[in-house]
N, C-alpha and C. Protein backbone atom coordinates (compact mmCIF):
# COMPACT_ATOMS: atom_id res chain seq x y z
N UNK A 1 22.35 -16.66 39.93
CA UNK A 1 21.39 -17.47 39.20
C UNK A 1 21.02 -16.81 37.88
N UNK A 2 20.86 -15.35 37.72
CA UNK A 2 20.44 -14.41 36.55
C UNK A 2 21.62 -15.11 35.42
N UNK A 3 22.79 -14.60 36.02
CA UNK A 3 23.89 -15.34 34.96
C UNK A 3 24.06 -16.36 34.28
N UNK A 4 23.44 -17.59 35.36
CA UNK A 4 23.58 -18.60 34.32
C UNK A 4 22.28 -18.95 33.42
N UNK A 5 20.67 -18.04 33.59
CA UNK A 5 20.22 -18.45 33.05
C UNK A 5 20.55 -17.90 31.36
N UNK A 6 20.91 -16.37 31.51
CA UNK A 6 21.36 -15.92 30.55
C UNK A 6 22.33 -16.40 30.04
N UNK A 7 22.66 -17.55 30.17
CA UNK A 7 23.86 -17.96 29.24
C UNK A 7 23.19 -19.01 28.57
N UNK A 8 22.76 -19.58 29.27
CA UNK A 8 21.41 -20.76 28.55
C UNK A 8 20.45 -20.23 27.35
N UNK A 9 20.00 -18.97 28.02
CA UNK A 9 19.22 -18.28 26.97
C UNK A 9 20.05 -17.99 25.51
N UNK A 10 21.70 -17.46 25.98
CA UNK A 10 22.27 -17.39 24.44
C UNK A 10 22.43 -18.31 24.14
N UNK A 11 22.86 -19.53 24.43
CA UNK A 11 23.36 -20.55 23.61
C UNK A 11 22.10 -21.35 23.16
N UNK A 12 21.05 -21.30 23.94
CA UNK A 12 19.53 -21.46 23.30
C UNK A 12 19.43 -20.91 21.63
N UNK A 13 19.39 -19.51 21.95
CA UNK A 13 19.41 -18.57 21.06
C UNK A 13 20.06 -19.11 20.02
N UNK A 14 21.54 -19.06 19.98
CA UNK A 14 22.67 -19.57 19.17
C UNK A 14 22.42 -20.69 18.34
N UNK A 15 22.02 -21.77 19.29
CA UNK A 15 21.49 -23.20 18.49
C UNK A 15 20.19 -22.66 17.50
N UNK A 16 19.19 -22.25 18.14
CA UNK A 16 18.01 -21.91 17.41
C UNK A 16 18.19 -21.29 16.00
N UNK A 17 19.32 -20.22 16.10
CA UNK A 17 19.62 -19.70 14.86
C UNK A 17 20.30 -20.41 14.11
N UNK A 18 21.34 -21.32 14.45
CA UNK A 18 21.75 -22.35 13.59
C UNK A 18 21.42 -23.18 12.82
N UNK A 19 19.78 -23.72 13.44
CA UNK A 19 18.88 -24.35 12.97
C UNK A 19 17.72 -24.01 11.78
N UNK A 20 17.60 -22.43 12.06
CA UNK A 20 16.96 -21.91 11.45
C UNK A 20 17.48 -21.70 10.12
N UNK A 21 18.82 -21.23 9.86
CA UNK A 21 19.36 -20.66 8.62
C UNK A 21 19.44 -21.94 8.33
N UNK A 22 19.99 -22.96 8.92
CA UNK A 22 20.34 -24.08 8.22
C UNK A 22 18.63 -24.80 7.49
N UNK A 23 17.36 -24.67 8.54
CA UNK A 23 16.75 -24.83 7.47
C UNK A 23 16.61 -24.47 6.07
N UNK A 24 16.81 -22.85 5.91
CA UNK A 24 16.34 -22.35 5.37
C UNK A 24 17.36 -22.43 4.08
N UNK A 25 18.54 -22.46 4.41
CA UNK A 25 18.99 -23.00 3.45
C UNK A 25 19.27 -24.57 2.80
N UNK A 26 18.82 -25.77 3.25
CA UNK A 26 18.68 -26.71 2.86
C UNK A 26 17.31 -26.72 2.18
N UNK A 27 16.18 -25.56 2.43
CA UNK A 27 15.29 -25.34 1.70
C UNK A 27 15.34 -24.52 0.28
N UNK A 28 15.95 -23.55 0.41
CA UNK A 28 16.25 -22.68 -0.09
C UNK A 28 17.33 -23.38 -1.27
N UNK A 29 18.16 -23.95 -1.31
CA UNK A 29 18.98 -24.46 -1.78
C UNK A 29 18.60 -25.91 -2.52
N UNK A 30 17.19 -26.03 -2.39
CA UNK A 30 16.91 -27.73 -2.87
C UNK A 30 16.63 -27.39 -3.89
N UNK A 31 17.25 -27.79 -5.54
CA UNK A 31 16.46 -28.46 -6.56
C UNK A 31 17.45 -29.48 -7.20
N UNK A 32 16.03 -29.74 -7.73
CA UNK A 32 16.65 -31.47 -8.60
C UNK A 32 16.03 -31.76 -9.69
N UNK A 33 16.68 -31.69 -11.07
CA UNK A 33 16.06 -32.05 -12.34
C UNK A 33 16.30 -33.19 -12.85
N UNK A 34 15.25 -33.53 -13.73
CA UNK A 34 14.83 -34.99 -14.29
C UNK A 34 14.25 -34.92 -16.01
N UNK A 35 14.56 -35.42 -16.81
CA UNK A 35 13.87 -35.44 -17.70
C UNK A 35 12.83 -36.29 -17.72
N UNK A 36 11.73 -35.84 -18.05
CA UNK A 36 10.64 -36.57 -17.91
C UNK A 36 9.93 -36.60 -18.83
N UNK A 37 9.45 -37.70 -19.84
CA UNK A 37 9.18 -37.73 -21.72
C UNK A 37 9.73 -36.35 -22.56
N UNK A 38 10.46 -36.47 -22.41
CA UNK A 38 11.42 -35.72 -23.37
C UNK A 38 11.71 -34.06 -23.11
N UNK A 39 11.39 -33.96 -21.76
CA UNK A 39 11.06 -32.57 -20.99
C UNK A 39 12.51 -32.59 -20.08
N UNK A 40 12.47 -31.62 -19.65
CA UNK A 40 13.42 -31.57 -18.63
C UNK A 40 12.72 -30.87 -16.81
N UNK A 41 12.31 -31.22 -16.30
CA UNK A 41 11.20 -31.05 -15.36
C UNK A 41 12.18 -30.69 -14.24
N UNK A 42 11.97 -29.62 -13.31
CA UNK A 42 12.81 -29.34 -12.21
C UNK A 42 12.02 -29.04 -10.86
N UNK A 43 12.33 -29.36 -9.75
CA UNK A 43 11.68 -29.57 -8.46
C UNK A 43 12.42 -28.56 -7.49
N UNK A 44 12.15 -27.39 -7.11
CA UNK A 44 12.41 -26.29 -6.41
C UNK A 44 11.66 -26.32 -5.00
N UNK A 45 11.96 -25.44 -4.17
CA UNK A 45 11.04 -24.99 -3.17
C UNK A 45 10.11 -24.12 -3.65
N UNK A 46 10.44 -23.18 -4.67
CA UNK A 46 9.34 -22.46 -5.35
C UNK A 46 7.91 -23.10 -6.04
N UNK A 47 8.34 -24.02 -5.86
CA UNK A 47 6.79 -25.44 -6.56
C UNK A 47 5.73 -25.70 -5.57
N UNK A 48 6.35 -25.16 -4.19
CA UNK A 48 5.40 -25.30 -3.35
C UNK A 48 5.54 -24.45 -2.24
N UNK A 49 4.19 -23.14 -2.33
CA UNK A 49 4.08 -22.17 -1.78
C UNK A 49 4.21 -22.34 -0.12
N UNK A 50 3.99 -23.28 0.88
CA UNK A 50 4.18 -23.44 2.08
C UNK A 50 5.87 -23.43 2.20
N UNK A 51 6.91 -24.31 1.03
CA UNK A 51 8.50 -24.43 1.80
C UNK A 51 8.98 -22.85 0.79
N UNK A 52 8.00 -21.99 0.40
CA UNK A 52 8.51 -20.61 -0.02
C UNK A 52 8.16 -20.00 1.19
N UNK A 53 7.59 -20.00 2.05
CA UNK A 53 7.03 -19.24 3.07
C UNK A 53 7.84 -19.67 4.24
N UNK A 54 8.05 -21.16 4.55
CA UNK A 54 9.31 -21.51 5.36
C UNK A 54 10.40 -21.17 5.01
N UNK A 55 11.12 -20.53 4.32
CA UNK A 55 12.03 -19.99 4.39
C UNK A 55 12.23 -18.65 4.46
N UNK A 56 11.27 -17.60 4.46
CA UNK A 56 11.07 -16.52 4.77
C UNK A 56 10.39 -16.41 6.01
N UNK A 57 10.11 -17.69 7.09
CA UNK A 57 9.58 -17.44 7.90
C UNK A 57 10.70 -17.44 8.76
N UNK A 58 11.92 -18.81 8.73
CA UNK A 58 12.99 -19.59 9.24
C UNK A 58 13.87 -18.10 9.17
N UNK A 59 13.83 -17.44 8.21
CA UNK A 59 15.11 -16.40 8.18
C UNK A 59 14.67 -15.06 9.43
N UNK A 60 13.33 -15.28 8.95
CA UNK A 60 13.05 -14.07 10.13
C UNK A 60 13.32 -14.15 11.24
N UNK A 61 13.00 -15.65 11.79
CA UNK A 61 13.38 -16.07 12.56
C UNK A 61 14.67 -15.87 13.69
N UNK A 62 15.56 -16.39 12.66
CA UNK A 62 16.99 -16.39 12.58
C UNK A 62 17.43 -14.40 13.20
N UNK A 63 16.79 -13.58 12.02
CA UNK A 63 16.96 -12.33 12.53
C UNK A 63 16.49 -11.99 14.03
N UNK A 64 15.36 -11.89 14.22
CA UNK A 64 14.55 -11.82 15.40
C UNK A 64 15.66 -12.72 16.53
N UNK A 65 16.41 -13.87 16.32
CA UNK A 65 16.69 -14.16 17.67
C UNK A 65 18.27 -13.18 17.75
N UNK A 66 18.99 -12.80 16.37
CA UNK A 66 19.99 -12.23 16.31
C UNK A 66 19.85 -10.75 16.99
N UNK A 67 18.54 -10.20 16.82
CA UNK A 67 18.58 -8.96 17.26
C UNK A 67 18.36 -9.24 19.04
N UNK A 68 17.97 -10.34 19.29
CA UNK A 68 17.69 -10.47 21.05
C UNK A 68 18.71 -10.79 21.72
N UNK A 69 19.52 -11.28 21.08
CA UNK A 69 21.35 -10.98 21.11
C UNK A 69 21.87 -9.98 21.52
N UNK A 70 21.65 -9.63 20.33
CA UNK A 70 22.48 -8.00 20.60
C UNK A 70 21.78 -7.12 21.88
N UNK A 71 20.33 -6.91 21.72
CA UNK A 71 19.90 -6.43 22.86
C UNK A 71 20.28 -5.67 24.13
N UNK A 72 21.70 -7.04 24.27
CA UNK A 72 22.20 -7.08 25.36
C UNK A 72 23.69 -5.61 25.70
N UNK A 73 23.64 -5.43 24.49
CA UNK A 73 24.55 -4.63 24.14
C UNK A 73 23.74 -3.02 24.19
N UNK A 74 23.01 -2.80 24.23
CA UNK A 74 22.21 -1.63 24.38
C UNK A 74 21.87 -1.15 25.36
N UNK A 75 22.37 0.01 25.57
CA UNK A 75 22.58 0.84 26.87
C UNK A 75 20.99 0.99 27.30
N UNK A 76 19.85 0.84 27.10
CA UNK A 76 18.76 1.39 27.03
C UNK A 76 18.30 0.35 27.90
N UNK A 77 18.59 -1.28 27.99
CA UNK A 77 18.17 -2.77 28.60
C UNK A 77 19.43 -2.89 29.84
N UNK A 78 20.13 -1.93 29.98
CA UNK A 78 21.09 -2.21 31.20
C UNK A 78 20.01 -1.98 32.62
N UNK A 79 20.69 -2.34 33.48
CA UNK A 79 19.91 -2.54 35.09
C UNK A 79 19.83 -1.00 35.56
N UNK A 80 20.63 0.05 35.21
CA UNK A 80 20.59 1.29 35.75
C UNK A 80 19.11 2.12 35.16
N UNK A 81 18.27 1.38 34.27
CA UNK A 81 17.02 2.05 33.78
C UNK A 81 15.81 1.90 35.34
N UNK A 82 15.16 2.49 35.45
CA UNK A 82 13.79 2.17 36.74
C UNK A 82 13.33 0.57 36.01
N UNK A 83 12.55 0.02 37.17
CA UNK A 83 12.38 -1.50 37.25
C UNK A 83 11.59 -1.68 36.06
N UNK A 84 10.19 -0.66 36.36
CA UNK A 84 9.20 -0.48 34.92
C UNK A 84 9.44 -0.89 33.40
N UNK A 85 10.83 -0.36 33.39
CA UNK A 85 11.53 -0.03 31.79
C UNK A 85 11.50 -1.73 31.67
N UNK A 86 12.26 -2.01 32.69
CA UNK A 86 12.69 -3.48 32.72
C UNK A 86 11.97 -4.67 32.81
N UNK A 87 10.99 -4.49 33.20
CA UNK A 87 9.73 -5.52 33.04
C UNK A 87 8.64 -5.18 31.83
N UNK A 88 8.79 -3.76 30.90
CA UNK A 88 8.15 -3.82 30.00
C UNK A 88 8.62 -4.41 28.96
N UNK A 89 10.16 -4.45 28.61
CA UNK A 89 11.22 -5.20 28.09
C UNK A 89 10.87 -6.51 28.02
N UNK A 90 11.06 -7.18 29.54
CA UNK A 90 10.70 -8.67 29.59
C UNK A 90 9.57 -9.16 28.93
N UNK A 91 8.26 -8.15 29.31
CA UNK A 91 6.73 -8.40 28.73
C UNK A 91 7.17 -8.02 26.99
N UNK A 92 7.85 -7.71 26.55
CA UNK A 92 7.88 -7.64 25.31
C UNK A 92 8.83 -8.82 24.52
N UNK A 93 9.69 -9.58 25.32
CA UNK A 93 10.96 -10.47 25.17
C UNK A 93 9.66 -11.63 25.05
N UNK A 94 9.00 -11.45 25.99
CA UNK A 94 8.10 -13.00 25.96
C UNK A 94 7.25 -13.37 25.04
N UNK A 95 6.24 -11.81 24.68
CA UNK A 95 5.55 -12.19 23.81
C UNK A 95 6.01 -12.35 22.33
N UNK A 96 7.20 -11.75 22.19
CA UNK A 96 7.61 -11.56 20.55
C UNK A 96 8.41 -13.30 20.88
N UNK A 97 8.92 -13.95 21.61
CA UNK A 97 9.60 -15.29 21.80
C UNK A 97 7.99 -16.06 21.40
N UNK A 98 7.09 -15.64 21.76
CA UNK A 98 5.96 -16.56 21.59
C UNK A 98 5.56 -16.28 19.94
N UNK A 99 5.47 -15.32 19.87
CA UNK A 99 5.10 -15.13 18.45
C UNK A 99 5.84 -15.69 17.51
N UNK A 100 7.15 -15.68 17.77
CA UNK A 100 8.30 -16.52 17.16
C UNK A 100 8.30 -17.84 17.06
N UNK A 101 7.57 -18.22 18.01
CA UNK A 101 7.76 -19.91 18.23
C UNK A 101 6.55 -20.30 17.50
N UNK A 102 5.20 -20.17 18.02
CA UNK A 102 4.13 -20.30 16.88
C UNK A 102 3.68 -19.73 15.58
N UNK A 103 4.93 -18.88 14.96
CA UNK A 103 4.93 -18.94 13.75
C UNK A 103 5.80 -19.59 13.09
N UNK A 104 6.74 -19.85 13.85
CA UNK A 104 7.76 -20.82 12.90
C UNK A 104 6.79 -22.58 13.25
N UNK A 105 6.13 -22.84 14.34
CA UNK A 105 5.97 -23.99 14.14
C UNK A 105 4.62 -24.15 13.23
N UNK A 106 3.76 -23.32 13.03
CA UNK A 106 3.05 -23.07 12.12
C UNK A 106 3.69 -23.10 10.55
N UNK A 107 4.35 -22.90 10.11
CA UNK A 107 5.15 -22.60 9.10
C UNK A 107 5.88 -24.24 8.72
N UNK A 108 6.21 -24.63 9.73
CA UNK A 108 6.76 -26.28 9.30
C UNK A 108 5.46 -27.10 9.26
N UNK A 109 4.37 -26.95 9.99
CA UNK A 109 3.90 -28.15 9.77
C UNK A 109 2.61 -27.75 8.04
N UNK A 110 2.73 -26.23 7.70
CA UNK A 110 1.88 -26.48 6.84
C UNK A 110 3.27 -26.52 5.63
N UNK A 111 4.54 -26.58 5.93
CA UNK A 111 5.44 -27.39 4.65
C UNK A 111 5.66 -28.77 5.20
N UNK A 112 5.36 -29.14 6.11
CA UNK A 112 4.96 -31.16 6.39
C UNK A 112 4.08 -31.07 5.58
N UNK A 113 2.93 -30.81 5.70
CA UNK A 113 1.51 -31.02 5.38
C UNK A 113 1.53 -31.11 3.21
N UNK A 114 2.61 -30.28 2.67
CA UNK A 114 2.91 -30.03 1.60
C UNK A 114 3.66 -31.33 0.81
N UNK A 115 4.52 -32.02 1.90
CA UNK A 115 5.90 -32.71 1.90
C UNK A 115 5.00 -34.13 1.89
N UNK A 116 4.52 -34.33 2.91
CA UNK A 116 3.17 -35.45 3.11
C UNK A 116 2.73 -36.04 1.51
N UNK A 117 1.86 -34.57 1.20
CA UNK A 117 1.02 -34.84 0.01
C UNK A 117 2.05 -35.17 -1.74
N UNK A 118 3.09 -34.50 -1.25
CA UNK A 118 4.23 -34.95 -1.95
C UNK A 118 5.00 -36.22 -2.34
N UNK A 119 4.72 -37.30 -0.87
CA UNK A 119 4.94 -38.03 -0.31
C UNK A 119 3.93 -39.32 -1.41
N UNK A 120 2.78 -39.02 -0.29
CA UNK A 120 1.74 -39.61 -0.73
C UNK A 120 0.88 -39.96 -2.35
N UNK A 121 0.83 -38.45 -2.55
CA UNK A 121 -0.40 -38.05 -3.92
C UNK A 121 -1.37 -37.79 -3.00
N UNK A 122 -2.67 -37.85 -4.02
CA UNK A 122 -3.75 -37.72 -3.47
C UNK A 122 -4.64 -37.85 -4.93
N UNK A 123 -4.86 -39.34 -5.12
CA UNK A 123 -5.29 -40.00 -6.35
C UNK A 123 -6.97 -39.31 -6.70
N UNK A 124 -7.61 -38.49 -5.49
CA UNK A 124 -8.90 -38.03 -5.75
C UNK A 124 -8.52 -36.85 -6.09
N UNK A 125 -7.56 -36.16 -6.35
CA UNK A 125 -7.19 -34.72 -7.42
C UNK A 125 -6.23 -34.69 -8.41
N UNK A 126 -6.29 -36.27 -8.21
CA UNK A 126 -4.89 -36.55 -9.23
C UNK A 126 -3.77 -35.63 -9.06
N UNK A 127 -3.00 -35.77 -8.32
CA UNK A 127 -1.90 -35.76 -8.16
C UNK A 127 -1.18 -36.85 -7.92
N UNK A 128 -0.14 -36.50 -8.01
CA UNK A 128 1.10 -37.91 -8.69
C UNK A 128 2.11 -37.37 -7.27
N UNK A 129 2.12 -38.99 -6.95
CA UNK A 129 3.65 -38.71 -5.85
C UNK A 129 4.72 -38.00 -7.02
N UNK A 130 5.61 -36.77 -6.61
CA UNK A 130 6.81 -36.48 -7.13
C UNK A 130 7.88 -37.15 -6.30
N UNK A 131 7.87 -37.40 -5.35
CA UNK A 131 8.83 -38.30 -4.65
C UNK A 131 10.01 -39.20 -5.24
N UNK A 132 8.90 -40.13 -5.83
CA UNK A 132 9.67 -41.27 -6.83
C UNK A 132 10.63 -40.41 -7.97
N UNK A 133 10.24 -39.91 -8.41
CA UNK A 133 10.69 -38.96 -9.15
C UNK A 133 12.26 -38.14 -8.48
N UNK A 134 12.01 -37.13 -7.66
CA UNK A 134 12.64 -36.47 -6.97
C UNK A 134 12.98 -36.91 -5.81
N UNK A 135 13.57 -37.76 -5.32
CA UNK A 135 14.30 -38.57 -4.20
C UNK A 135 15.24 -38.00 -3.51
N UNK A 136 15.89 -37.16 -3.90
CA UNK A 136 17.09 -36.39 -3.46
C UNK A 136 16.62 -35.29 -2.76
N UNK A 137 15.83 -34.25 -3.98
CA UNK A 137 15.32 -33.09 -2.99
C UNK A 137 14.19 -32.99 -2.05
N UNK A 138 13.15 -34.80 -1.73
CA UNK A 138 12.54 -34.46 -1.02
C UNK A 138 13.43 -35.12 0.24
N UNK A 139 14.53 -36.08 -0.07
CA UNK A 139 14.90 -36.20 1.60
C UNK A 139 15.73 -35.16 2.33
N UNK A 140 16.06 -34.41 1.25
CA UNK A 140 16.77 -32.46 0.97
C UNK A 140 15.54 -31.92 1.98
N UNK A 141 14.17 -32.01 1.45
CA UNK A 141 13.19 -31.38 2.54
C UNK A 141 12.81 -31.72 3.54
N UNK A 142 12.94 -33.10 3.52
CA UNK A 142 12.78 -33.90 4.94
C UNK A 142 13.74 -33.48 5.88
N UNK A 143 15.10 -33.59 5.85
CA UNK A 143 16.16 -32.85 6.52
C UNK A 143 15.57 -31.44 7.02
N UNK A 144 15.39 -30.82 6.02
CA UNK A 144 15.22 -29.45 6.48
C UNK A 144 13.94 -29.30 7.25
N UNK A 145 12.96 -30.29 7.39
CA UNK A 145 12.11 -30.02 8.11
C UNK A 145 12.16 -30.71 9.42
N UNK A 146 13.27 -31.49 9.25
CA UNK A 146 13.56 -31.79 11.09
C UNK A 146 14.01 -30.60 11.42
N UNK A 147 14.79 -30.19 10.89
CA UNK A 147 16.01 -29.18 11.52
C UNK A 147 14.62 -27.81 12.22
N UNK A 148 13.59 -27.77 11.23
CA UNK A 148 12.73 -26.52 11.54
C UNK A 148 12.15 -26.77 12.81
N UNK A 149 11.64 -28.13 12.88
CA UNK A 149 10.89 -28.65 13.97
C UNK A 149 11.96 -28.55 15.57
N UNK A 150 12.89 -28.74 15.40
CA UNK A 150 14.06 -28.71 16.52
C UNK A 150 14.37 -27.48 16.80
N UNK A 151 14.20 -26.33 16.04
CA UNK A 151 14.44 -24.70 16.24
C UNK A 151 12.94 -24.02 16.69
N UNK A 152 12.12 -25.14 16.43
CA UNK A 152 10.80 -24.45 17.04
C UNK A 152 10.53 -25.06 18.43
N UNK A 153 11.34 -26.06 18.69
CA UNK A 153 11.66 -26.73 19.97
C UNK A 153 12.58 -26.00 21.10
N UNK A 154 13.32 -25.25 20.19
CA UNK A 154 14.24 -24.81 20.89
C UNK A 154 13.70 -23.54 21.70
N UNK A 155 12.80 -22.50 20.39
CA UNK A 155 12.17 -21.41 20.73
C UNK A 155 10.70 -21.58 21.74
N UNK A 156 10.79 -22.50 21.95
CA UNK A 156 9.64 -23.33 22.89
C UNK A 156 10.33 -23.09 24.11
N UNK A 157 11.18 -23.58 24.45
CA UNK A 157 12.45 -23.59 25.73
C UNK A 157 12.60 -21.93 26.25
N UNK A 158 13.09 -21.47 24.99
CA UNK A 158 13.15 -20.00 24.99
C UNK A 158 12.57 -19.28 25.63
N UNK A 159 11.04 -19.41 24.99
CA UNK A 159 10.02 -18.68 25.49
C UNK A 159 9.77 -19.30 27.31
N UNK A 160 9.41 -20.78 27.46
CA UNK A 160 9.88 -20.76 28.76
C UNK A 160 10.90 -19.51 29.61
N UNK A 161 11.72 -19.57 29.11
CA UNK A 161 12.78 -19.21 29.81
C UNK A 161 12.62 -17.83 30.35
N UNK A 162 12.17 -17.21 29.04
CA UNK A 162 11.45 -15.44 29.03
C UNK A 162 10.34 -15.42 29.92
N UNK A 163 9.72 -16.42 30.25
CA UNK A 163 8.91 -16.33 30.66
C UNK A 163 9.28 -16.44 32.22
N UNK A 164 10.08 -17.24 32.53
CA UNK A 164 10.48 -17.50 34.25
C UNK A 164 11.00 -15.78 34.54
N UNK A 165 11.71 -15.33 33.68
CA UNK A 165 12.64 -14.16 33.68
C UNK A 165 11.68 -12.89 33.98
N UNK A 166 10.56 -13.32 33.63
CA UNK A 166 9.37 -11.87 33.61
C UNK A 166 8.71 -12.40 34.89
N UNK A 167 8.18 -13.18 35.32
CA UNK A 167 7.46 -13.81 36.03
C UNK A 167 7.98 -13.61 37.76
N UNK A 168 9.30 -13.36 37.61
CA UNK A 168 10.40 -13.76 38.95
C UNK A 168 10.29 -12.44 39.68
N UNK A 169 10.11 -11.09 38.59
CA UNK A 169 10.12 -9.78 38.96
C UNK A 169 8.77 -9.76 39.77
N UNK A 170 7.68 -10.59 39.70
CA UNK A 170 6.06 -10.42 40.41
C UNK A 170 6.32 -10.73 41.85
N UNK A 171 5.55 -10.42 42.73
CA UNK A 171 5.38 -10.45 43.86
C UNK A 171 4.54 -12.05 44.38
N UNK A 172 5.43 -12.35 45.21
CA UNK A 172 4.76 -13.80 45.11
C UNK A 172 3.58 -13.86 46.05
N UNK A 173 3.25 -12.86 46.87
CA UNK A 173 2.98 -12.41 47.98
C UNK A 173 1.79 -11.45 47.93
N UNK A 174 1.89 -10.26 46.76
CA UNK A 174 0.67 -9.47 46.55
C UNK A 174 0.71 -9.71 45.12
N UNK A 175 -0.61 -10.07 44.62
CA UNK A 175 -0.88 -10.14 43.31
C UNK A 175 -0.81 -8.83 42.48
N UNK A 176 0.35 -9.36 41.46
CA UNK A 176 0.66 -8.50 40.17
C UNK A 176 1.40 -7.13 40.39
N UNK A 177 1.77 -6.89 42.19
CA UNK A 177 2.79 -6.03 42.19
C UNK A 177 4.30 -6.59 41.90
N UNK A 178 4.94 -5.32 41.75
CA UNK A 178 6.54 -6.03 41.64
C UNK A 178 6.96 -5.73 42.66
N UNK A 179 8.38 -7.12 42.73
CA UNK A 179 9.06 -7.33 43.93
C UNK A 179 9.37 -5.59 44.04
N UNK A 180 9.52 -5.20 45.45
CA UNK A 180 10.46 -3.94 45.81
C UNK A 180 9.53 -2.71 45.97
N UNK A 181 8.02 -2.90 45.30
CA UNK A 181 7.59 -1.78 45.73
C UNK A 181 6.30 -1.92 46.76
């Protein structure tokens, strides 16, 4: 049963990171210029400090699940360590999976929240929809903010998963000892 959840967990993993870079570069990668009365006006992710922060959030991301990857490769997380080692591991797999997940979903919805007002305006601070304007790079951000929302979905699952994995080692029987002792 360990086996196959760990295979779920990488290809979890795998997708999640796919999602992530790919936000980050459909963010990262959006601009679109327009002349506008005799200007030449250009629309970046740098124009708006929330999809500059999603993409330095999405990449970390991306790292953080690459290094829980490898992990696996480190003599230090093999089964021959005492149980201790191995459930402080797990307690550390779960909470950094959680931290991961509510900062990346934190991170998309205050570049929704950006994308929205982008969308919209907001005629009581005068601001002007850029939308009409920029059509290309906001459905450029719209894309990229499904893709964020589906990798914070994914790291949702994740963290589940870390979580059954830490949880399984407890004693179902005496509270908060581990199985075996």
């Amino acid at each position: 049963m360990e086996a196959g959840i760990k295979e779920i967990d990488v290809f979890l993993r795998l997708c999640a990171m796919f999602f992530y870079v790919l936000t980050a570069c459909l963010v990262g990668f959006a601009s679109q210029s327009k002349l506008v009365f005799f200007t030449e006006k250009k629309a970046t992710f740098r124009n708006l400090d929330a999809l500059l922060i999603l993409v330095y959030v999405e990449s970390g991301a991306a790292c953080y699940n690459l290094l829980q990857l490898c992990k696996c490769k480190i003599p230090a997380w093999s089964k021959r360590n005492s149980k201790m080692s191995y459930i402080y591991v797990a307690w550390g797999c779960l909470l950094l999976d959680q931290v991961a997940a509510y900062i990346t979903f934190a991170a998309n919805l205050a570049a929704l929240e950006g994308a929205v007002l982008a969308v919209t305006g907001a005629k009581e601070f005068q601001w002007m929809k850029i939308c009409n304007r920029f059509t290309r790079f906001c459905n450029q951000i719209g894309g990229a903010l499904i893709c964020g929302f589906v990798a914070s979905l994914l790291m949702v699952v994740i963290s589940s998963i870390s979580a059954f994995i830490l949880f399984r080692l407890y004693s179902p029987k005496r509270f908060l000892l581990f199985k075996g002792t």
